[in-house]
PDB file of N, CA and C in Angstrom:
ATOM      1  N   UNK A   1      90.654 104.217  94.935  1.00  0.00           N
ATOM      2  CA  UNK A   1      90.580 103.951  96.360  1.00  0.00           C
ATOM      3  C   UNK A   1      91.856 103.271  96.845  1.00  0.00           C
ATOM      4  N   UNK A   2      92.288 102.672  96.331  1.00  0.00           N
ATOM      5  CA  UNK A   2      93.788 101.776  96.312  1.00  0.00           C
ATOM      6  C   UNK A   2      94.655 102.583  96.410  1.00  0.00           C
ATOM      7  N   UNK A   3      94.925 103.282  96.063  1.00  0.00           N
ATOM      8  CA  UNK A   3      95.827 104.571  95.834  1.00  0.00           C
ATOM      9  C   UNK A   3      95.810 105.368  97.009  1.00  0.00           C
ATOM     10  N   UNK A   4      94.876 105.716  97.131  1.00  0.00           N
ATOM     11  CA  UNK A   4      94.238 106.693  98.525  1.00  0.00           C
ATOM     12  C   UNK A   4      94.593 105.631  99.692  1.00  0.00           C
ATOM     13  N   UNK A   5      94.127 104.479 100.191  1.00  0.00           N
ATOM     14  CA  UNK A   5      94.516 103.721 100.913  1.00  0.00           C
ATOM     15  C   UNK A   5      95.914 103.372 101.298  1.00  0.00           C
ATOM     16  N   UNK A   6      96.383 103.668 100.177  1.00  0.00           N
ATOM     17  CA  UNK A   6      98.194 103.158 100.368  1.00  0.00           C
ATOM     18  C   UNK A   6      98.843 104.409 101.126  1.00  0.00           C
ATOM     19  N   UNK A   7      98.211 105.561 100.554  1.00  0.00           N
ATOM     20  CA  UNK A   7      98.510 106.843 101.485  1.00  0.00           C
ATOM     21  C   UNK A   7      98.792 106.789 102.782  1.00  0.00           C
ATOM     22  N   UNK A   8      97.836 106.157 103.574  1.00  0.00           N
ATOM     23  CA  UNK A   8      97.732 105.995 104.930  1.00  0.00           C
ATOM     24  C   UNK A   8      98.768 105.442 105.808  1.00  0.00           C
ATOM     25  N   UNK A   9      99.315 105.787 106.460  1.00  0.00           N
ATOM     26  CA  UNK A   9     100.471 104.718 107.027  1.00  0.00           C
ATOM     27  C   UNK A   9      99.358 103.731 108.143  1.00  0.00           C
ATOM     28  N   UNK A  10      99.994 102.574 108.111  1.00  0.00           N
ATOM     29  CA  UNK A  10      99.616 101.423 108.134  1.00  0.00           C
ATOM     30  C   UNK A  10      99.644 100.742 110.210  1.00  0.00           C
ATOM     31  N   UNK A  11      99.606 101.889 110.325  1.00  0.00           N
ATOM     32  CA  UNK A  11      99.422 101.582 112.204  1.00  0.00           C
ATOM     33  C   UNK A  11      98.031 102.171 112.682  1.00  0.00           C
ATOM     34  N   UNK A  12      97.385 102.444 111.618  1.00  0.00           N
ATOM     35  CA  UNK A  12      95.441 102.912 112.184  1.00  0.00           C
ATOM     36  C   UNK A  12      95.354 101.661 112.696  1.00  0.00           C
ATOM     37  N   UNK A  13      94.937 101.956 113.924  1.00  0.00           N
ATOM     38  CA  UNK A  13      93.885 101.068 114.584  1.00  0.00           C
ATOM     39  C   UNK A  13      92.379 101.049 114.763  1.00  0.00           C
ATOM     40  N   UNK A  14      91.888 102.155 114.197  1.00  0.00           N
ATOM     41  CA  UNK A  14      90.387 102.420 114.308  1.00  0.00           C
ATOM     42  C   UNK A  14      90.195 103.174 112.871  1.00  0.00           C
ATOM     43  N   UNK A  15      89.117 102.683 111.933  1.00  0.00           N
ATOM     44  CA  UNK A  15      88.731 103.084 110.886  1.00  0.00           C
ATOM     45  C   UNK A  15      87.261 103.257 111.249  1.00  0.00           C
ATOM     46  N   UNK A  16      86.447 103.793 110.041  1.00  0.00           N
ATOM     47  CA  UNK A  16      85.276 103.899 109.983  1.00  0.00           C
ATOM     48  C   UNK A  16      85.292 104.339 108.359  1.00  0.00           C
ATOM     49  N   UNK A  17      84.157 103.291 108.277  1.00  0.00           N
ATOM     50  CA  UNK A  17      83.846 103.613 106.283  1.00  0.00           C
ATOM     51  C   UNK A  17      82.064 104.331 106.312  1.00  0.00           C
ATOM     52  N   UNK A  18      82.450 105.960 106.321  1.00  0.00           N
ATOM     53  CA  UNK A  18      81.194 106.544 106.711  1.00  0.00           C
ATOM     54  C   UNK A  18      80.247 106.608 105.283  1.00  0.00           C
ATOM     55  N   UNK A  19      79.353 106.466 105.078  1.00  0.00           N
ATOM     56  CA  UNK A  19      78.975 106.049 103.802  1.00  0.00           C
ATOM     57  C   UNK A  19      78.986 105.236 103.017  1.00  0.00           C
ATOM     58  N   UNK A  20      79.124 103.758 103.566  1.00  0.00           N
ATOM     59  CA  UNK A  20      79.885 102.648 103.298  1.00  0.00           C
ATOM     60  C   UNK A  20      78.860 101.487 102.394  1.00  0.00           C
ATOM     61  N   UNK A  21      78.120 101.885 102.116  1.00  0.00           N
ATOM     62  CA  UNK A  21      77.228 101.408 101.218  1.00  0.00           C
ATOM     63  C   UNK A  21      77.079  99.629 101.666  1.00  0.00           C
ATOM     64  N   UNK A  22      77.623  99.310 100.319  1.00  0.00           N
ATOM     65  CA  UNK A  22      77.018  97.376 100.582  1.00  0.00           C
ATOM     66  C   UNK A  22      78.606  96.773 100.981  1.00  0.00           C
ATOM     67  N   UNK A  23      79.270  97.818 101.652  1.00  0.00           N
ATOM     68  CA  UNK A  23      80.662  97.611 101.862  1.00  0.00           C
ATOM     69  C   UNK A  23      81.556  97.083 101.319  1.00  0.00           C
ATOM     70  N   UNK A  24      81.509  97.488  99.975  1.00  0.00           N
ATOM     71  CA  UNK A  24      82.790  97.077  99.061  1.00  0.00           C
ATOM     72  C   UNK A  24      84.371  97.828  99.658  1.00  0.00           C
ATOM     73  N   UNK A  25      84.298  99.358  99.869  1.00  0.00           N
ATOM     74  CA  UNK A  25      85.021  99.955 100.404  1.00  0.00           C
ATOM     75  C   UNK A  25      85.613  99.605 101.971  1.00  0.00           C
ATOM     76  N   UNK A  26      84.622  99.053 102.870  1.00  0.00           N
ATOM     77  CA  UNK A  26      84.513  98.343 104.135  1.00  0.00           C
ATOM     78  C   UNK A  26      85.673  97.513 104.169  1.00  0.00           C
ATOM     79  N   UNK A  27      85.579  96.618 103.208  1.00  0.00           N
ATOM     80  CA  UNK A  27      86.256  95.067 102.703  1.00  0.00           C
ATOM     81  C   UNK A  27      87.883  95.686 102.416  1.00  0.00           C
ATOM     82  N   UNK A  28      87.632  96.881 101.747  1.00  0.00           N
ATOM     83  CA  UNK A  28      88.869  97.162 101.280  1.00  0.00           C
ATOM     84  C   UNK A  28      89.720  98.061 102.553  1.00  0.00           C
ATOM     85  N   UNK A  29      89.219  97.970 103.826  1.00  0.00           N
ATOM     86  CA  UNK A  29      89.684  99.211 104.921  1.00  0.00           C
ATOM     87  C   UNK A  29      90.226  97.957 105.349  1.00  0.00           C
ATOM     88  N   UNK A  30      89.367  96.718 105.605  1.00  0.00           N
ATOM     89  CA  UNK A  30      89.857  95.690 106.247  1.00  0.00           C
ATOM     90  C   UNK A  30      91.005  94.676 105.712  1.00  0.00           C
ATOM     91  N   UNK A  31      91.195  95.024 104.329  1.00  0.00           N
ATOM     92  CA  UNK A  31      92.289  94.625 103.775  1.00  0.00           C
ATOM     93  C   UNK A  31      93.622  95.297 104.518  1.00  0.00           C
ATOM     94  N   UNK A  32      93.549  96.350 104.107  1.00  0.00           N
ATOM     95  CA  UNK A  32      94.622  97.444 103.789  1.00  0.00           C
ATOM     96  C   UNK A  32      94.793  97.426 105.418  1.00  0.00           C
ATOM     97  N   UNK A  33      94.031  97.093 106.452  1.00  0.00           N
ATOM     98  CA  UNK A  33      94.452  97.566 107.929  1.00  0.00           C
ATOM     99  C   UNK A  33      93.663  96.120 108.726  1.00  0.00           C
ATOM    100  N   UNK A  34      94.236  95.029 108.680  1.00  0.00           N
ATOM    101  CA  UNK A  34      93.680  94.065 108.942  1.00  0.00           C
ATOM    102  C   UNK A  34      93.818  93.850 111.166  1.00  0.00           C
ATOM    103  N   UNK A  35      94.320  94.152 111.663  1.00  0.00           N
ATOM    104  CA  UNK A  35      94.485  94.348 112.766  1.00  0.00           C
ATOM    105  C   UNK A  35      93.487  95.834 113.542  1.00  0.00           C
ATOM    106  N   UNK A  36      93.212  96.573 112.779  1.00  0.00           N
ATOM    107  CA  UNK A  36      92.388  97.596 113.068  1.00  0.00           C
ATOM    108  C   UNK A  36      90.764  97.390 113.476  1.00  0.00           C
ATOM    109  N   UNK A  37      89.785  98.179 114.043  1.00  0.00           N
ATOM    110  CA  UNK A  37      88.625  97.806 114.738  1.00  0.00           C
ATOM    111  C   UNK A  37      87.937  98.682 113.500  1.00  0.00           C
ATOM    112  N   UNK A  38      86.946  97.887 112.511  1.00  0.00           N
ATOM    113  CA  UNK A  38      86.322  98.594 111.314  1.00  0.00           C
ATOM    114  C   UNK A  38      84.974  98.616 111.693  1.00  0.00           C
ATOM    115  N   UNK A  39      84.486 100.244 111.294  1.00  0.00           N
ATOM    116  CA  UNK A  39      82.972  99.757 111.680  1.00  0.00           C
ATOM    117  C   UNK A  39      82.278 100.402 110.258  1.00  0.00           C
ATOM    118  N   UNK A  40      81.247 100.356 109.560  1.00  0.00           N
ATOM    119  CA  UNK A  40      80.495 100.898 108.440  1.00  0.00           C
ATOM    120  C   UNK A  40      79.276 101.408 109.327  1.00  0.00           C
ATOM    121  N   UNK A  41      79.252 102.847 108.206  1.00  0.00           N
ATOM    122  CA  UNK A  41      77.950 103.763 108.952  1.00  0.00           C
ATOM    123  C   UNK A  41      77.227 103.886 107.588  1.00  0.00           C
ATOM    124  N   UNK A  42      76.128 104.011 107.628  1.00  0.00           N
ATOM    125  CA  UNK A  42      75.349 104.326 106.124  1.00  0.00           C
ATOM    126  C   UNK A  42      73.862 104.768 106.629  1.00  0.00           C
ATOM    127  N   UNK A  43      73.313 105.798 105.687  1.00  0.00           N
ATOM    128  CA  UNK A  43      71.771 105.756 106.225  1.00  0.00           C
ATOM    129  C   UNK A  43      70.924 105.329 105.525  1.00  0.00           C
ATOM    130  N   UNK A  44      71.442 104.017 104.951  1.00  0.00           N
ATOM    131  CA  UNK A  44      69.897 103.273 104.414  1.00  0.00           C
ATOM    132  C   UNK A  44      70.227 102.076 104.522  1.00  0.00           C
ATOM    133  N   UNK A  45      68.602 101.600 105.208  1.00  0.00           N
ATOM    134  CA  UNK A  45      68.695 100.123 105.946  1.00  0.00           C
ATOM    135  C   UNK A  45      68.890  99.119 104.625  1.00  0.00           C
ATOM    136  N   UNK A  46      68.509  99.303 103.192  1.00  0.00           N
ATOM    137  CA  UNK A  46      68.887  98.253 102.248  1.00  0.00           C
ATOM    138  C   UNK A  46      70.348  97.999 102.225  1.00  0.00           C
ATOM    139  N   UNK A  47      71.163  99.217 102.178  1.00  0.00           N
ATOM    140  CA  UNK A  47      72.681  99.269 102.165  1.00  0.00           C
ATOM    141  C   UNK A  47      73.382  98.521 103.559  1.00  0.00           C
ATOM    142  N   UNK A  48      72.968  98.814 104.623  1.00  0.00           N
ATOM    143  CA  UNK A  48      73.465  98.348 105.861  1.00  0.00           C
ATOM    144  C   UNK A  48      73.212  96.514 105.562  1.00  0.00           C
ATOM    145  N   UNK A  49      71.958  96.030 105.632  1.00  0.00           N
ATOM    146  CA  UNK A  49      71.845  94.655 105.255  1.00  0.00           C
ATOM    147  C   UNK A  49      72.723  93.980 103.869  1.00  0.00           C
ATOM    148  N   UNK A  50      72.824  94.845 103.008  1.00  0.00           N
ATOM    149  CA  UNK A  50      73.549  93.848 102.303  1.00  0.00           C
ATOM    150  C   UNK A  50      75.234  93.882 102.300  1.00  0.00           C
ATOM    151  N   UNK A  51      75.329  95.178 103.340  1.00  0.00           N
ATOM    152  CA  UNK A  51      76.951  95.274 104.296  1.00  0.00           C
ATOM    153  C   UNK A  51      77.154  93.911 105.026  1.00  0.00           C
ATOM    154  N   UNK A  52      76.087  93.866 105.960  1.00  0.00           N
ATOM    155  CA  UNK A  52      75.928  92.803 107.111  1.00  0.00           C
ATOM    156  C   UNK A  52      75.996  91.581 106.095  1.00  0.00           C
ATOM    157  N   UNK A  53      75.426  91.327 105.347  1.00  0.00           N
ATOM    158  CA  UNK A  53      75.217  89.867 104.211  1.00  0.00           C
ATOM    159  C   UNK A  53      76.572  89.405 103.805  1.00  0.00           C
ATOM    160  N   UNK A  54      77.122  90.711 103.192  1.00  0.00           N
ATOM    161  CA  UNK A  54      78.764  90.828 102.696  1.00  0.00           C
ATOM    162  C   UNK A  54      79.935  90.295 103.697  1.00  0.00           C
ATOM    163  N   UNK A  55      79.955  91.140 105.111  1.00  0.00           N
ATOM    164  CA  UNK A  55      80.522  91.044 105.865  1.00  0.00           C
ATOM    165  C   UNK A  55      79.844  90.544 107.320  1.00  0.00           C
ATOM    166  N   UNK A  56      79.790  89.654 107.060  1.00  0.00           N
ATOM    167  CA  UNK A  56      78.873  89.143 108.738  1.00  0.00           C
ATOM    168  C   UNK A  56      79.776  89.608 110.006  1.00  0.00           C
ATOM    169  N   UNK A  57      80.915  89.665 109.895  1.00  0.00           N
ATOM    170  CA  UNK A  57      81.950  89.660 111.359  1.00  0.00           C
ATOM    171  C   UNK A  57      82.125  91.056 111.759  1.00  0.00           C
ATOM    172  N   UNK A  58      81.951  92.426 110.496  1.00  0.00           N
ATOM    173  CA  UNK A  58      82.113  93.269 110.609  1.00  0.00           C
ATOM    174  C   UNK A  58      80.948  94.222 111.229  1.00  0.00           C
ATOM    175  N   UNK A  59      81.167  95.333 112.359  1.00  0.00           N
ATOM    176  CA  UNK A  59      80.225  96.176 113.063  1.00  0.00           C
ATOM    177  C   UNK A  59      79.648  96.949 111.586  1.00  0.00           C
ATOM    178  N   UNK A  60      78.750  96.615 111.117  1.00  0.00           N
ATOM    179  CA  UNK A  60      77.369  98.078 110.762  1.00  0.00           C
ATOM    180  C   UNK A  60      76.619  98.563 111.086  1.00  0.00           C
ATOM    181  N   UNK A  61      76.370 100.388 110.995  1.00  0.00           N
ATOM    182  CA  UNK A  61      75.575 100.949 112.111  1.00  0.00           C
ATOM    183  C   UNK A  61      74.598 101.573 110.521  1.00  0.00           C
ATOM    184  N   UNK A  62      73.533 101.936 111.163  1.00  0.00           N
ATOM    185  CA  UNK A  62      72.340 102.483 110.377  1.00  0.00           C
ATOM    186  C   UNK A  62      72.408 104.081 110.929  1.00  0.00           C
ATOM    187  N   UNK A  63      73.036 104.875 110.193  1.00  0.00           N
ATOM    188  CA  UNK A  63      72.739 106.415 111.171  1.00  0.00           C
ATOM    189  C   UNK A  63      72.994 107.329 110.245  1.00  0.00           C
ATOM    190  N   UNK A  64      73.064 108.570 110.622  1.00  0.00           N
ATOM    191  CA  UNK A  64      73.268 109.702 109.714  1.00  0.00           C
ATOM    192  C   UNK A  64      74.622 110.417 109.806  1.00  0.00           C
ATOM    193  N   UNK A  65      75.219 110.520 109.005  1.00  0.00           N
ATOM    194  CA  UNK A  65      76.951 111.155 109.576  1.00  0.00           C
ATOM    195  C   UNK A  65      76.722 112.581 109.609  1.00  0.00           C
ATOM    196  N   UNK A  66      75.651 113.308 109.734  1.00  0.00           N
ATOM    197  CA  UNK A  66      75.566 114.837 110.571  1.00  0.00           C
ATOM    198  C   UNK A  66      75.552 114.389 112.106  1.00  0.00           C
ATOM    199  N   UNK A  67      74.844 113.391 112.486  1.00  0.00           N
ATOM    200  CA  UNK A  67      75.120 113.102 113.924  1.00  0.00           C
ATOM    201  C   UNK A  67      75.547 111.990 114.238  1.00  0.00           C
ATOM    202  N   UNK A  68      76.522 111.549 113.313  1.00  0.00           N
ATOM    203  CA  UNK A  68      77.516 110.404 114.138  1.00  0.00           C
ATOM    204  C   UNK A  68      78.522 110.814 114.957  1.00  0.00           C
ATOM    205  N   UNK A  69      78.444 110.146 116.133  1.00  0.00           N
ATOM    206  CA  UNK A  69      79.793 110.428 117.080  1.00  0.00           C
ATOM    207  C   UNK A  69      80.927 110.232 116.893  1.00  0.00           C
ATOM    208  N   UNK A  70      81.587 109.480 116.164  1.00  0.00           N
ATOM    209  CA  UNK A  70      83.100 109.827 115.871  1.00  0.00           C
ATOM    210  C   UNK A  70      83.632 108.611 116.753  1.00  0.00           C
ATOM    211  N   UNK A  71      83.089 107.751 116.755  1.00  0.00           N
ATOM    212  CA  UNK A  71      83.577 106.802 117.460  1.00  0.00           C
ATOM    213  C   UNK A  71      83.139 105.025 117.148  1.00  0.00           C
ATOM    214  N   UNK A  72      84.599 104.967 116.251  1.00  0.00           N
ATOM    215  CA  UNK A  72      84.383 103.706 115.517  1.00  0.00           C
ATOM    216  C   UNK A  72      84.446 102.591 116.390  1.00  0.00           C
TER     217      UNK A  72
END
């Protein structure tokens, strides 16, 4: 994931960690792009709560990414 992340050039301002589980990956978007607006999408409410537990400051949404809007 580190690797893949470094890929990115470093002026994203809007991420989204779609599948973002208990947001280990989340943590790591907000590293790598600390000025950017991060939000985590996941569809299971155990995963979303222990996102929210992990990251209190950070937006988590509970939804399905066949019908997420695309708008972090």
């Amino acid at each position: 994931v580190h690797d893949l992340l470094a890929q990115i050039p470093s002026t994203v301002s809007r991420a989204a960690d779609l599948g973002c589980g208990p947001g280990n990956s989340t943590e790591l978007l907000l590293r790598r792009f600390p000025t950017a607006t991060v939000v985590g999408v996941d569809s299971s409410e155990e995963m979303i709560r222990a996102a929210k537990q992990r990251l209190p400051h950070v937006r988590f949404e509970l939804g399905d990414l066949a019908t997420w809007p695309e708008q972090p």
